[in-house]
C-alpha atoms as a PDB file:
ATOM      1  CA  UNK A   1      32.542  20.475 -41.663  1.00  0.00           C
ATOM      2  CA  UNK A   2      36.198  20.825 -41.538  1.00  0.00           C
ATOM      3  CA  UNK A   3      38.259  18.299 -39.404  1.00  0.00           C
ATOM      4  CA  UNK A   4      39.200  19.332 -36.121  1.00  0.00           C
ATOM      5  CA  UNK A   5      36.779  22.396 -36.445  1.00  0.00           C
ATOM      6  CA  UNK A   6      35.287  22.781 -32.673  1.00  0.00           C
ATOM      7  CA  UNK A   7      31.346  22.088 -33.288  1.00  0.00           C
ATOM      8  CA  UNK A   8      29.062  24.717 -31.222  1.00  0.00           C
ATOM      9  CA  UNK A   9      25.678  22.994 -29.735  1.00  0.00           C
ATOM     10  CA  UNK A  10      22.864  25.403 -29.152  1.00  0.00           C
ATOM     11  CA  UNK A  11      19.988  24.372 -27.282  1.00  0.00           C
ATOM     12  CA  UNK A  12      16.490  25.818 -28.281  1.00  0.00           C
ATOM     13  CA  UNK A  13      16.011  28.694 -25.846  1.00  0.00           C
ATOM     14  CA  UNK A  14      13.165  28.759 -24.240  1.00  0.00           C
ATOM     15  CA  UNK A  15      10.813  32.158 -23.497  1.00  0.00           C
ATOM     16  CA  UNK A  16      10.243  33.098 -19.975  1.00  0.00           C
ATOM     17  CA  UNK A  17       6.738  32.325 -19.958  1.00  0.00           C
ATOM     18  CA  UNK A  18       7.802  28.674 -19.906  1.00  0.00           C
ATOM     19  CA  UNK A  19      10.926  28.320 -17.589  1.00  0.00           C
ATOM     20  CA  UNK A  20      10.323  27.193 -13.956  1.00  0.00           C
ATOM     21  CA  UNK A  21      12.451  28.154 -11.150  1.00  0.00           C
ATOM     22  CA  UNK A  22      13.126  25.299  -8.254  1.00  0.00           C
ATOM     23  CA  UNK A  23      10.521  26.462  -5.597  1.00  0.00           C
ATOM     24  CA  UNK A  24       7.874  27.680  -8.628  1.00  0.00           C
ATOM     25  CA  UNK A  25       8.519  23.854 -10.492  1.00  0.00           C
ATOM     26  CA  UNK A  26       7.810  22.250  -7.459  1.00  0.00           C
ATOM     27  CA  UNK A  27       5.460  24.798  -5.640  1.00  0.00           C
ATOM     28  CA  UNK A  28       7.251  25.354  -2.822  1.00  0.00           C
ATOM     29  CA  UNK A  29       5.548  28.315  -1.569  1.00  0.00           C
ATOM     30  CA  UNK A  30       1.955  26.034  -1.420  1.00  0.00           C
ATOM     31  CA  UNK A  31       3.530  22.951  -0.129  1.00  0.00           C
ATOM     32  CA  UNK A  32       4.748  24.722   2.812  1.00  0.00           C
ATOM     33  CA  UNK A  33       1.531  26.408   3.731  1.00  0.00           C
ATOM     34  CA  UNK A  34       0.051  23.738   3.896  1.00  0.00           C
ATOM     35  CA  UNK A  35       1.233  22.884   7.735  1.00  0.00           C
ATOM     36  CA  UNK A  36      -1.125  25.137   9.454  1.00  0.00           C
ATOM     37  CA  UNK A  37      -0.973  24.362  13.932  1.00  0.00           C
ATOM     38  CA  UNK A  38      -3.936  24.253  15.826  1.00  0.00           C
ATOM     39  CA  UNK A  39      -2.088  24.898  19.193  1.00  0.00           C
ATOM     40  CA  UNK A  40       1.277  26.884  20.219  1.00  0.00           C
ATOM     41  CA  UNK A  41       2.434  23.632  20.467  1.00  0.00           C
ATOM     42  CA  UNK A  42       6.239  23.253  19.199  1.00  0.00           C
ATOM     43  CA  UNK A  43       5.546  19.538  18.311  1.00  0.00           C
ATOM     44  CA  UNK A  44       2.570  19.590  16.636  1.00  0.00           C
ATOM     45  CA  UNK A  45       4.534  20.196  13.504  1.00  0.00           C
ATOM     46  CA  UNK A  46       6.210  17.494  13.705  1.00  0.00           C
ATOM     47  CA  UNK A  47       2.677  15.310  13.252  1.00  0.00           C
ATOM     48  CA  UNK A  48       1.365  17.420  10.435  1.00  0.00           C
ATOM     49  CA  UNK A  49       4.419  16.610   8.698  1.00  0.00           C
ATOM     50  CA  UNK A  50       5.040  13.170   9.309  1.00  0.00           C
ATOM     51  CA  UNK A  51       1.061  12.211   8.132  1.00  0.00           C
ATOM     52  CA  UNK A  52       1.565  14.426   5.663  1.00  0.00           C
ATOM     53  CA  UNK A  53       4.585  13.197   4.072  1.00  0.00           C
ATOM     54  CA  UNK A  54       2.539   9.902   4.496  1.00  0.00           C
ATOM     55  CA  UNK A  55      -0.030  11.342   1.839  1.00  0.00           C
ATOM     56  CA  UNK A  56       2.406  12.006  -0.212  1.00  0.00           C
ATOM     57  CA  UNK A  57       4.505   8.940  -0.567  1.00  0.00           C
ATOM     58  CA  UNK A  58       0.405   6.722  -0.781  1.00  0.00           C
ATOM     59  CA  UNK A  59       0.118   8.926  -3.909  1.00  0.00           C
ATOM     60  CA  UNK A  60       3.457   7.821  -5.478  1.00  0.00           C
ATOM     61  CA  UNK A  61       2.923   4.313  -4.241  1.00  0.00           C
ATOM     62  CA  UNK A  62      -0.524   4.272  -5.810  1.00  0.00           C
ATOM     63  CA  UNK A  63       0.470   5.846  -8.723  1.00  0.00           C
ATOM     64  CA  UNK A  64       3.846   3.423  -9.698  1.00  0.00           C
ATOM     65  CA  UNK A  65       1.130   0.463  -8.719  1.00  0.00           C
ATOM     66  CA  UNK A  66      -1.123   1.845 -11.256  1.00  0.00           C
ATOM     67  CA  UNK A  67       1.135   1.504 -13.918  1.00  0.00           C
ATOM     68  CA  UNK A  68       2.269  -1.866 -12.465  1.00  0.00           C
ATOM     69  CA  UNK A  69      -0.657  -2.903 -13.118  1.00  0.00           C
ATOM     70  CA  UNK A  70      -2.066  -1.348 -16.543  1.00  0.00           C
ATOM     71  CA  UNK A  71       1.369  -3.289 -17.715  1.00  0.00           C
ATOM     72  CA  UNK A  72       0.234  -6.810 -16.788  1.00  0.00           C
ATOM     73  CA  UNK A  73      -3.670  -6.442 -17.013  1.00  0.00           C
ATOM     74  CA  UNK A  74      -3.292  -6.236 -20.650  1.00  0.00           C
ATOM     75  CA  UNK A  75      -4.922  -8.534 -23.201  1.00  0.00           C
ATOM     76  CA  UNK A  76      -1.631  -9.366 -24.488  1.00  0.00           C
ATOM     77  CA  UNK A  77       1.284  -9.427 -21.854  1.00  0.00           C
ATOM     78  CA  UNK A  78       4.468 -10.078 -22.976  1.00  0.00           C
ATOM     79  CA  UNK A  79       7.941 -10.193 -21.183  1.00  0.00           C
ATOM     80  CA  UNK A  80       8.605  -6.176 -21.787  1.00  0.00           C
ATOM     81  CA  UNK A  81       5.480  -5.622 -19.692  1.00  0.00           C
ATOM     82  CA  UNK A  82       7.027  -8.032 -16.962  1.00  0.00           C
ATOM     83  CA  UNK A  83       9.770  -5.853 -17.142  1.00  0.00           C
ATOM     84  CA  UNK A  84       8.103  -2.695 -16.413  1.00  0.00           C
ATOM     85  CA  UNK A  85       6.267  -4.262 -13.807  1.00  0.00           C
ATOM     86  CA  UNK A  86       9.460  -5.216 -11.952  1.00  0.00           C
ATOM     87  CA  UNK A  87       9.981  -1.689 -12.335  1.00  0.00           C
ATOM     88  CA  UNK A  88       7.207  -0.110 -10.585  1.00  0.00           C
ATOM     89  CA  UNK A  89       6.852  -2.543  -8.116  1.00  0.00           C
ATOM     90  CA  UNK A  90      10.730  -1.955  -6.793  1.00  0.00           C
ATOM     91  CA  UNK A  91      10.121   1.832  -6.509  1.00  0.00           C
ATOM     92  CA  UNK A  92       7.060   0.895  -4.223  1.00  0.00           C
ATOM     93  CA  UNK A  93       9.493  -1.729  -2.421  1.00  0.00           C
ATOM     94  CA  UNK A  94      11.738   1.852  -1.758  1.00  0.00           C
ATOM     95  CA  UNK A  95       8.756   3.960  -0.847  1.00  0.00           C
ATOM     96  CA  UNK A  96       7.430   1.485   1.795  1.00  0.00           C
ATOM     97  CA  UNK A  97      10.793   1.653   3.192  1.00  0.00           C
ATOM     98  CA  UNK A  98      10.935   5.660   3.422  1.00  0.00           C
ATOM     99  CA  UNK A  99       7.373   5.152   4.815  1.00  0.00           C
ATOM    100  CA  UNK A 100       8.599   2.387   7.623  1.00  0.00           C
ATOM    101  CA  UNK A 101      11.545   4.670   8.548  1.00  0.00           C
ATOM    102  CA  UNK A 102       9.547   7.849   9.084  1.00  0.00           C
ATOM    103  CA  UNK A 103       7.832   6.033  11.987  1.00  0.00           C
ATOM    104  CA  UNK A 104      11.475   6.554  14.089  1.00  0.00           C
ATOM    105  CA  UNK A 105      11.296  10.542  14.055  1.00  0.00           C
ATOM    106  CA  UNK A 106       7.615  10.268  15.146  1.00  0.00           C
ATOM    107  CA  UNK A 107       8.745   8.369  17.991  1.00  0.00           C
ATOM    108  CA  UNK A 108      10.558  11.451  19.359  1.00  0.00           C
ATOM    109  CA  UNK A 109       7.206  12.600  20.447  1.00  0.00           C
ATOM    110  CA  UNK A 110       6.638  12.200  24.020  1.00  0.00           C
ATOM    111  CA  UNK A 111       3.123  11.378  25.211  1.00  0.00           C
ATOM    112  CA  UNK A 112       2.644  14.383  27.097  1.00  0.00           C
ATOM    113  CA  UNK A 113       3.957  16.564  24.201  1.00  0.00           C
ATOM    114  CA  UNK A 114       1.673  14.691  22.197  1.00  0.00           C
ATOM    115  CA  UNK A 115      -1.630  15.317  24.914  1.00  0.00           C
ATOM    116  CA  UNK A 116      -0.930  18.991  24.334  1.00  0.00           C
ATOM    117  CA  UNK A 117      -2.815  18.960  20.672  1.00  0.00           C
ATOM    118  CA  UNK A 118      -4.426  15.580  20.420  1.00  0.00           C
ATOM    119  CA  UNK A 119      -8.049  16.891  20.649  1.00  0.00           C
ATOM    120  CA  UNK A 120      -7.378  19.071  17.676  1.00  0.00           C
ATOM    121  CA  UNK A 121      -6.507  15.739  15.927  1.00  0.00           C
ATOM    122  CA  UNK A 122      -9.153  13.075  16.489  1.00  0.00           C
ATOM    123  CA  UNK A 123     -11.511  14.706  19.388  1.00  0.00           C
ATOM    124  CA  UNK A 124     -12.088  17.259  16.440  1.00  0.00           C
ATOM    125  CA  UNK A 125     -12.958  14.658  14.353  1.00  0.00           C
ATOM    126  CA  UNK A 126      -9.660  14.289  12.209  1.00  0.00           C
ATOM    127  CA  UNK A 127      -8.496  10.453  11.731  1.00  0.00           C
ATOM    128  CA  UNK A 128      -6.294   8.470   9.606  1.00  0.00           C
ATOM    129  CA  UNK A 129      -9.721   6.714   9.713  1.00  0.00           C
ATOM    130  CA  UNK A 130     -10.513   8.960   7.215  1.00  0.00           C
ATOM    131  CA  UNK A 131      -7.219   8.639   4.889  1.00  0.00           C
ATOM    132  CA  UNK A 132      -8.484   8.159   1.306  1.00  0.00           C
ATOM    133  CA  UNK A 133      -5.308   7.087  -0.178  1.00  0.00           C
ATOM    134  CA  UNK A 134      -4.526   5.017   2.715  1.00  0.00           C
ATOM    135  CA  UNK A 135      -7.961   3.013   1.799  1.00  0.00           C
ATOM    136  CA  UNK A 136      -6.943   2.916  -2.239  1.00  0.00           C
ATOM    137  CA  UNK A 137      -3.561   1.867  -1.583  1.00  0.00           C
ATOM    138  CA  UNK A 138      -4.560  -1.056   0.164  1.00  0.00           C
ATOM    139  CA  UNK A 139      -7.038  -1.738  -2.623  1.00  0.00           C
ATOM    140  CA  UNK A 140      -4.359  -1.293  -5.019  1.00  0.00           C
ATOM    141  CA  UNK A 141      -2.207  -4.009  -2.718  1.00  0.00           C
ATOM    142  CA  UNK A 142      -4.889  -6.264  -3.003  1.00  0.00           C
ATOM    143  CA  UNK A 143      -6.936  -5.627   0.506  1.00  0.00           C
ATOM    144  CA  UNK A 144     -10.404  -5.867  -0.512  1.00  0.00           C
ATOM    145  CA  UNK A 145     -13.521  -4.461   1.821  1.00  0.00           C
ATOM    146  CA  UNK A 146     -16.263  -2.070   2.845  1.00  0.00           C
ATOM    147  CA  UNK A 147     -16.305  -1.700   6.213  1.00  0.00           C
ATOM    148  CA  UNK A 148     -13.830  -1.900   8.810  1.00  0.00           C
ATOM    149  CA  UNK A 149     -14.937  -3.122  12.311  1.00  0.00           C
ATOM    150  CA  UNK A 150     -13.001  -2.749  15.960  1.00  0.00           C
ATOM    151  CA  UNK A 151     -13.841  -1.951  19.378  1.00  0.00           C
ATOM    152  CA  UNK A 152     -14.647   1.346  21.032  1.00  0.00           C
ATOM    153  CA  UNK A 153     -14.242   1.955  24.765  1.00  0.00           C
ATOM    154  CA  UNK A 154     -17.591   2.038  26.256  1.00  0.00           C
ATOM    155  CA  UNK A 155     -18.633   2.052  30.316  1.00  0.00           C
ATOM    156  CA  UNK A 156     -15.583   0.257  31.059  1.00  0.00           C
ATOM    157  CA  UNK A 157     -16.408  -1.915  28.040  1.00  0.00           C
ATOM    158  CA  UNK A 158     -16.009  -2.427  24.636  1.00  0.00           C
ATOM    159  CA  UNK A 159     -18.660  -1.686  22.050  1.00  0.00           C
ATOM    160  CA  UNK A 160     -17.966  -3.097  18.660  1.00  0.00           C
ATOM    161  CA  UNK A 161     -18.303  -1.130  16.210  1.00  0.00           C
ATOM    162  CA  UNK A 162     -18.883  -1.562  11.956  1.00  0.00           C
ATOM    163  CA  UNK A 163     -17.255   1.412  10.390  1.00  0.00           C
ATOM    164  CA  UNK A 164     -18.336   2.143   6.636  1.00  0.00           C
ATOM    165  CA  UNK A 165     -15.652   4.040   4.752  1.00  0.00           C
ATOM    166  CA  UNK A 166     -18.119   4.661   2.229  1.00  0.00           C
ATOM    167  CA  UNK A 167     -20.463   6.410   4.023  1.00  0.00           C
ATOM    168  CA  UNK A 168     -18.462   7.958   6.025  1.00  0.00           C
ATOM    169  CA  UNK A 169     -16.475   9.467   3.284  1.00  0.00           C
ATOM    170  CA  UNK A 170     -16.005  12.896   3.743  1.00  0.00           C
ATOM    171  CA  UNK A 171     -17.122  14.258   0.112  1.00  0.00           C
ATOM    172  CA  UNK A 172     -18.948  12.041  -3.187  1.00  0.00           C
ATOM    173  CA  UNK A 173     -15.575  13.112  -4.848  1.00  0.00           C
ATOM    174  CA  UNK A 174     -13.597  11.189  -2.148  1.00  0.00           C
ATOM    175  CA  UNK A 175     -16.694   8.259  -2.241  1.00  0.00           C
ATOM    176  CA  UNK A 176     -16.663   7.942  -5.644  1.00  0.00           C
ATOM    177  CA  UNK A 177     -12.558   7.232  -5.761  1.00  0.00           C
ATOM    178  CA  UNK A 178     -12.828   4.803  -3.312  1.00  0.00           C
ATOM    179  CA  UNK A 179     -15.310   3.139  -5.521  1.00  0.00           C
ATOM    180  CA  UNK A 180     -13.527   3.269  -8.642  1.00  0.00           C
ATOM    181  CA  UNK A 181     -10.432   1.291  -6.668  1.00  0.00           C
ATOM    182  CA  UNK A 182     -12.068  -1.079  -5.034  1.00  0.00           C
ATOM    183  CA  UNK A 183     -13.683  -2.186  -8.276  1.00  0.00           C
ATOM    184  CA  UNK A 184     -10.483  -1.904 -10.494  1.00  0.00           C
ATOM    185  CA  UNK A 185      -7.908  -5.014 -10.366  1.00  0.00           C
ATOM    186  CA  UNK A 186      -5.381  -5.178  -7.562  1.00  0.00           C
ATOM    187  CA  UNK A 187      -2.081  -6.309  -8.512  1.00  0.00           C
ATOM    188  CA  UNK A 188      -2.314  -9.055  -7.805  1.00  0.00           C
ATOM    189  CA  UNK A 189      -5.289  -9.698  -9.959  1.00  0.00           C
ATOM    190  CA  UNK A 190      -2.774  -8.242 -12.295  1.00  0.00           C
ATOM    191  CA  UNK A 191      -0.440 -10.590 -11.433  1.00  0.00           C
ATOM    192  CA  UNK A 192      -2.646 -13.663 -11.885  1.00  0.00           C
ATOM    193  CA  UNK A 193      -3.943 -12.224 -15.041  1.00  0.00           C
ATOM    194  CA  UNK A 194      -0.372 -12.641 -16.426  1.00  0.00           C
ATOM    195  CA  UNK A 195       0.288 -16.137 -15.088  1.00  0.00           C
ATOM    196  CA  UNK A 196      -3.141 -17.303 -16.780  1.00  0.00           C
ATOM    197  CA  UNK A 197      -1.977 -15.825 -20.483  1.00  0.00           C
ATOM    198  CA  UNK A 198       1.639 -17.228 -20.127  1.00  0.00           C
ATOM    199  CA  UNK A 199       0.835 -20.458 -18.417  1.00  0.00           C
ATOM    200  CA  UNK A 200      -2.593 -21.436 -19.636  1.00  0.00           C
ATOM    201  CA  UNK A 201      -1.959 -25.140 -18.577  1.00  0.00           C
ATOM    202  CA  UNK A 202      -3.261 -24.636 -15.054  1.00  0.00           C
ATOM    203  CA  UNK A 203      -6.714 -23.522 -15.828  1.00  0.00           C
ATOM    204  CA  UNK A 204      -6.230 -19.991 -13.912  1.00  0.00           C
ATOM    205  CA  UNK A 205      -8.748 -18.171 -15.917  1.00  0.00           C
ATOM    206  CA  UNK A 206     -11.604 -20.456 -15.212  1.00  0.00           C
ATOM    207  CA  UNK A 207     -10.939 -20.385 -11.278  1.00  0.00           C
ATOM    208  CA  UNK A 208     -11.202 -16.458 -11.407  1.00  0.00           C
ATOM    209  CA  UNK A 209     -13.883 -14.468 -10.439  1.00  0.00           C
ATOM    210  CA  UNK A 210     -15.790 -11.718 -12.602  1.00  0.00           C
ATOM    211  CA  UNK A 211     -15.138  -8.944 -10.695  1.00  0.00           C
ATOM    212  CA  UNK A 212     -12.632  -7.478  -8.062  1.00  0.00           C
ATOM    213  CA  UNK A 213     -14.335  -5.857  -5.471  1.00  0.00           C
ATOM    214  CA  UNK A 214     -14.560  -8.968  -3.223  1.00  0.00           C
ATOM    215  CA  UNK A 215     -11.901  -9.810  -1.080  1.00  0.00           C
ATOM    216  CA  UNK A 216      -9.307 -12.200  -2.909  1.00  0.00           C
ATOM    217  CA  UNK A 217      -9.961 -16.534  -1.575  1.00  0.00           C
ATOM    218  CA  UNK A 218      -7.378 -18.445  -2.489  1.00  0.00           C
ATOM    219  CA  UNK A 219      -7.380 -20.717  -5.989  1.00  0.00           C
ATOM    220  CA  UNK A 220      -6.051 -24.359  -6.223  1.00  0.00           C
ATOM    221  CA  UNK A 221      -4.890 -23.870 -10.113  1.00  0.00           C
ATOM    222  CA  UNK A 222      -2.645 -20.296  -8.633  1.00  0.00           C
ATOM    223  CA  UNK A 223      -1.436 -21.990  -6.157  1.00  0.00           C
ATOM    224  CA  UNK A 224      -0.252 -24.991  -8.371  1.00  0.00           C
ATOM    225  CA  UNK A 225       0.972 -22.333 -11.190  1.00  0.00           C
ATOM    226  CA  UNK A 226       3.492 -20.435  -8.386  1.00  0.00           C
ATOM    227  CA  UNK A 227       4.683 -23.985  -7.379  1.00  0.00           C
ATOM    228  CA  UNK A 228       5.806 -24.881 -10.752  1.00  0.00           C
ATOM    229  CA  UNK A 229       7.123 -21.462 -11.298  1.00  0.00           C
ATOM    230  CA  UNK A 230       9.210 -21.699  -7.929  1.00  0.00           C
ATOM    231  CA  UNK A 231      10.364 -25.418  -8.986  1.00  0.00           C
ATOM    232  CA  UNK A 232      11.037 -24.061 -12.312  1.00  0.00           C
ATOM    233  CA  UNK A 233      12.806 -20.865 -11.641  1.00  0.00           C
ATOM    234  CA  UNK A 234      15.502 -20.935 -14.016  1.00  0.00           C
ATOM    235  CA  UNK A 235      12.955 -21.662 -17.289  1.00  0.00           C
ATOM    236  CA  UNK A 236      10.659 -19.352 -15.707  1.00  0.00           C
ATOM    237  CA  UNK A 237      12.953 -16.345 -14.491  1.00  0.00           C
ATOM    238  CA  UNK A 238      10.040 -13.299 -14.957  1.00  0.00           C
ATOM    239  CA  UNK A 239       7.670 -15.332 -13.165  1.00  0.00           C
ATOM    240  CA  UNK A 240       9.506 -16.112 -10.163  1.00  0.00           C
ATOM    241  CA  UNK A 241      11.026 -12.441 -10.185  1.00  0.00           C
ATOM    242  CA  UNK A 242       7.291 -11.253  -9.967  1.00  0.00           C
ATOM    243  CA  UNK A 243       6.217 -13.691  -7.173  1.00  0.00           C
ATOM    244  CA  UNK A 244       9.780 -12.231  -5.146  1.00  0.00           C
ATOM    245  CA  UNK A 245       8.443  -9.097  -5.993  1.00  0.00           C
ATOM    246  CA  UNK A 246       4.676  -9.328  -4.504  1.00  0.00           C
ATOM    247  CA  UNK A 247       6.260 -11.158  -1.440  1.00  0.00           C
ATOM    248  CA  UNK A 248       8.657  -8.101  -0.731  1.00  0.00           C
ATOM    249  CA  UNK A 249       5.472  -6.240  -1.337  1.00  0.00           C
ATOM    250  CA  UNK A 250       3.543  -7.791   1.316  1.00  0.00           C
ATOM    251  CA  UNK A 251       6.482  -8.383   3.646  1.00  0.00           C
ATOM    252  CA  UNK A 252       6.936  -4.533   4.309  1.00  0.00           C
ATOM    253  CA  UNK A 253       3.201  -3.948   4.263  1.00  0.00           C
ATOM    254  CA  UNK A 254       3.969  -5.612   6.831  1.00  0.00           C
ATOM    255  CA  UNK A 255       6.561  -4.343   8.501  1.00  0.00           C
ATOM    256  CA  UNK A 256       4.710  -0.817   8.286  1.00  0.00           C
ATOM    257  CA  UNK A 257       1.889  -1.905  10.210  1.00  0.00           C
ATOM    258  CA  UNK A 258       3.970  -3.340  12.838  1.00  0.00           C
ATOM    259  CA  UNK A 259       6.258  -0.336  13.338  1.00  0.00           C
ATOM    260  CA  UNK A 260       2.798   1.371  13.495  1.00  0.00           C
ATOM    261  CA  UNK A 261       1.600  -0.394  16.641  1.00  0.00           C
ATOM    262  CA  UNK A 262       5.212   0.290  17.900  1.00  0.00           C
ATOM    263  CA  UNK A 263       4.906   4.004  17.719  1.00  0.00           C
ATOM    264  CA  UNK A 264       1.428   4.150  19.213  1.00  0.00           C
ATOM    265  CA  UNK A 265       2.441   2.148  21.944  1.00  0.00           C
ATOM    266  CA  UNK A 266       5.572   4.286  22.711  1.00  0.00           C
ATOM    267  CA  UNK A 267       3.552   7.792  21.794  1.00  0.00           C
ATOM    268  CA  UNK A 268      -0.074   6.991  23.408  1.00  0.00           C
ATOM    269  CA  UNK A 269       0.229   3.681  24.838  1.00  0.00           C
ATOM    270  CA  UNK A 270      -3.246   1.999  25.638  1.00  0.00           C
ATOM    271  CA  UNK A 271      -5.338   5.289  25.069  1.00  0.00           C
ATOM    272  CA  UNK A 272      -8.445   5.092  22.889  1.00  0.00           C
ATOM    273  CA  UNK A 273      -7.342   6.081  19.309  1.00  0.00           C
ATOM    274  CA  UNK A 274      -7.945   9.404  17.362  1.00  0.00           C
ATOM    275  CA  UNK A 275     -10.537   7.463  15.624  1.00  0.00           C
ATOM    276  CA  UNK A 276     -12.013   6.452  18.243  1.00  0.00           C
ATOM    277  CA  UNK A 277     -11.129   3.091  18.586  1.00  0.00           C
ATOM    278  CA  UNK A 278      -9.023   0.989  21.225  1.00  0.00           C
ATOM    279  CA  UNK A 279      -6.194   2.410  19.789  1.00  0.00           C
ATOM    280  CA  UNK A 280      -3.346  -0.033  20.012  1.00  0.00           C
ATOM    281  CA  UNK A 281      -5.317  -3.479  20.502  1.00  0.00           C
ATOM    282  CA  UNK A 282      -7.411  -2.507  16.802  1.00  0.00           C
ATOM    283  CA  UNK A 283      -3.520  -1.694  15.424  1.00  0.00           C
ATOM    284  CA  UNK A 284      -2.166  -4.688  16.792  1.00  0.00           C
ATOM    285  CA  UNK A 285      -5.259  -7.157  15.568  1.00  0.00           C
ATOM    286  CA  UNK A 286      -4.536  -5.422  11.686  1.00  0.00           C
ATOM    287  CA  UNK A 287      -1.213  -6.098  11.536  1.00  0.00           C
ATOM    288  CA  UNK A 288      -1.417  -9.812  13.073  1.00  0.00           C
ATOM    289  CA  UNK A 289      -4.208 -10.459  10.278  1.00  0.00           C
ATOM    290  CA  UNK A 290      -1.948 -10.624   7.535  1.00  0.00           C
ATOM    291  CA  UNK A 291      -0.223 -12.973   8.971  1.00  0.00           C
ATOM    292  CA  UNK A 292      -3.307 -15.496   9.363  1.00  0.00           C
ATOM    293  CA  UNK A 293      -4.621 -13.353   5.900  1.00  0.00           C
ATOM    294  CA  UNK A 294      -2.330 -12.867   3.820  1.00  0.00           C
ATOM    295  CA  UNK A 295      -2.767 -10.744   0.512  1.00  0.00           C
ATOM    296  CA  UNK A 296      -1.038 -13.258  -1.838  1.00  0.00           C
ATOM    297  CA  UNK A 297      -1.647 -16.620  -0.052  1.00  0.00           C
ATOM    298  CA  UNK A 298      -0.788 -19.308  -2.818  1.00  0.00           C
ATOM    299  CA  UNK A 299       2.731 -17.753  -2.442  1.00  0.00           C
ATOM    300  CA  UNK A 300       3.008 -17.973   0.752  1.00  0.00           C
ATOM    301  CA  UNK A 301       1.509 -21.420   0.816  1.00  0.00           C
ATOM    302  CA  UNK A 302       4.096 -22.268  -1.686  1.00  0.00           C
ATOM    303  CA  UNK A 303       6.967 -20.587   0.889  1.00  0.00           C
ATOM    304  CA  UNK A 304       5.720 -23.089   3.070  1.00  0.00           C
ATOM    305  CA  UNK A 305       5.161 -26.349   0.594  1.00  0.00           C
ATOM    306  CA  UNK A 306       8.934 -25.551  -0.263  1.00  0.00           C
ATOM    307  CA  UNK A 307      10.159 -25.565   3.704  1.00  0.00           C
ATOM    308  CA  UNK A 308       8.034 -28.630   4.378  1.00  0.00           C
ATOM    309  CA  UNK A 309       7.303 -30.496   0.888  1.00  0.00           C
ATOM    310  CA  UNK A 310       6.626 -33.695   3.358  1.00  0.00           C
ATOM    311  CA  UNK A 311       4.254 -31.839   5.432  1.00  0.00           C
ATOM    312  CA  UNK A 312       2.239 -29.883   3.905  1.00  0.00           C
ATOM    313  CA  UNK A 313      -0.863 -30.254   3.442  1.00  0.00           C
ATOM    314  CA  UNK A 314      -3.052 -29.205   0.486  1.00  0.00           C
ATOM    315  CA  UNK A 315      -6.771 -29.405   2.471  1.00  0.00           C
ATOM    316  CA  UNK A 316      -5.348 -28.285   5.751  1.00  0.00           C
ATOM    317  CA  UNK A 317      -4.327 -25.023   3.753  1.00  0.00           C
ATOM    318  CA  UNK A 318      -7.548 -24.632   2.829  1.00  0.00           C
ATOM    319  CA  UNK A 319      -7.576 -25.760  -1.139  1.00  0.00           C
END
């Protein structure tokens, strides 16, 4: 090559059978037929999209937990997997706030605009009852269970009521991916899974259980392995990272429950739910349980051991 001499890059071109336009690359066309109104309503677009844009984030969420997950649930970990893990688990950190902030345009809709089409939502049987990847995302969070129970509005009473998402699933295609999550590791079985490889000294792996389809009971030996890691933060920098991680995690699982009963009580107020529930008392009794139930208690515990070292109290905290 001479010097100076202007060097000429050519990209491999590709045949028209495999280039994409924009809308073709990214479907356009079927995503936006996929809104379809059941009334002349002017707002009821505005719902479809909002739950629908929902979907679509869950499937992202689920999928970055997934690999989250498959990183630390190896046989092997190592600090690289950490690393991915910090990764996936700050992209669902983003997406949960997207999701909270979506809640603010749904609050636009007035309850009378809203009356206009609600019977083609739940009084026609449609429910985010019924939200598959609502259910696996909380399995992939750590939330654990097979039925759901609240109260349903009955002769001026309540009538509670056990709700099985399994049978009540609306294909075996839908039943059998709720199956698959709730028996797969959450993360933070992942999570645990790590600690117990890179800190064997606490005797993690003995305390766990053999499968994951239970709902997660706090361990004395996890809770004992986050305290060292939070009093030992600067030797163990991945480990705390992960714990900050999982509590951001939780903290705006959170926060999306709560702005949840905050738009139902602006947009329906105390009206029995589209599932058929009491509406905004079942929201409000979901959200308060993670406070009392937290997904990742030893960490919290820990939050609170480091506050009050003095004070707290190992048996009181249920260990």
């Amino acid at each position: 090559m001479l010097i100076g001499a202007r060097v000429i890059r050519r990209w491999p071109v590709e045949s028209p059978m495999s280039t994409h336009s924009y809308s073709s690359y990214l479907e356009i066309d079927k995503l936006l037929s996929a809104q379809r109104s059941m009334t002349d309503s002017d707002d009821e677009l505005l719902f479809i999209v909002i739950h629908q844009a929902h979907e679509l984030w869950f499937k992202l969420a689920i999928h970055e937990l997934g690999c989250a997950i498959e990183a630390l649930h190896r046989d092997r970990p190592s600090n690289s997997d950490c690393i991915i893990a910090f990764k996936r688990l700050s992209r669902v950190s983003e997406i949960q706030r997207v999701l909270i902030a979506s809640w603010g345009v749904l609050t636009t809709l007035t309850p009378d605009e809203f009356h206009v089409f609600r019977r083609t939502v739940g009084q026609n049987g449609a429910s985010g009852f019924q939200s598959v990847q609502y259910r696996v995302l909380e399995f992939r969070l750590g939330l654990k269970y097979r039925t759901v129970t609240f109260e349903r509005p009955l002769d001026g009473s309540h009538q509670t009521v056990e709700f099985d998402i399994f049978s009540n699933a609306r294909t075996d295609e839908d039943r059998q991916v709720l199956e698959n999550a709730l028996n797969r590791p959450s993360i933070y079985d992942a999570v645990i899974h790590y600690i117990s490889k890179h800190l064997p000294m606490f005797g993690i792996r003995e305390a766990l259980a053999s499968g994951y389809a239970e709902p997660y009971r706090k361990k004395l030996p996890v809770f004992n392995a986050w305290r060292y890691v939070y009093q030992n933060r600067e030797n163990e920098p991945e480990l705390y990272q992960l714990g900050e991680k999982l509590v951001d995690l939780e903290d705006a699982f959170r926060r999306w429950r709560f702005a949840h009963v905050a738009t139902v009580s602006r947009v329906i107020g105390n009206s029995t739910g589209t599932g058929g529930s009491t509406g905004l008392r079942y929201l409000r009794q979901a959200a308060n349980k993670l406070l009392d139930d937290p997904m990742y208690p030893e960490l919290w515990d820990v939050r609170n051991a480091m506050f009050s070292p003095t004070e707290f109290d190992l048996k009181g905290a249920g260990y």
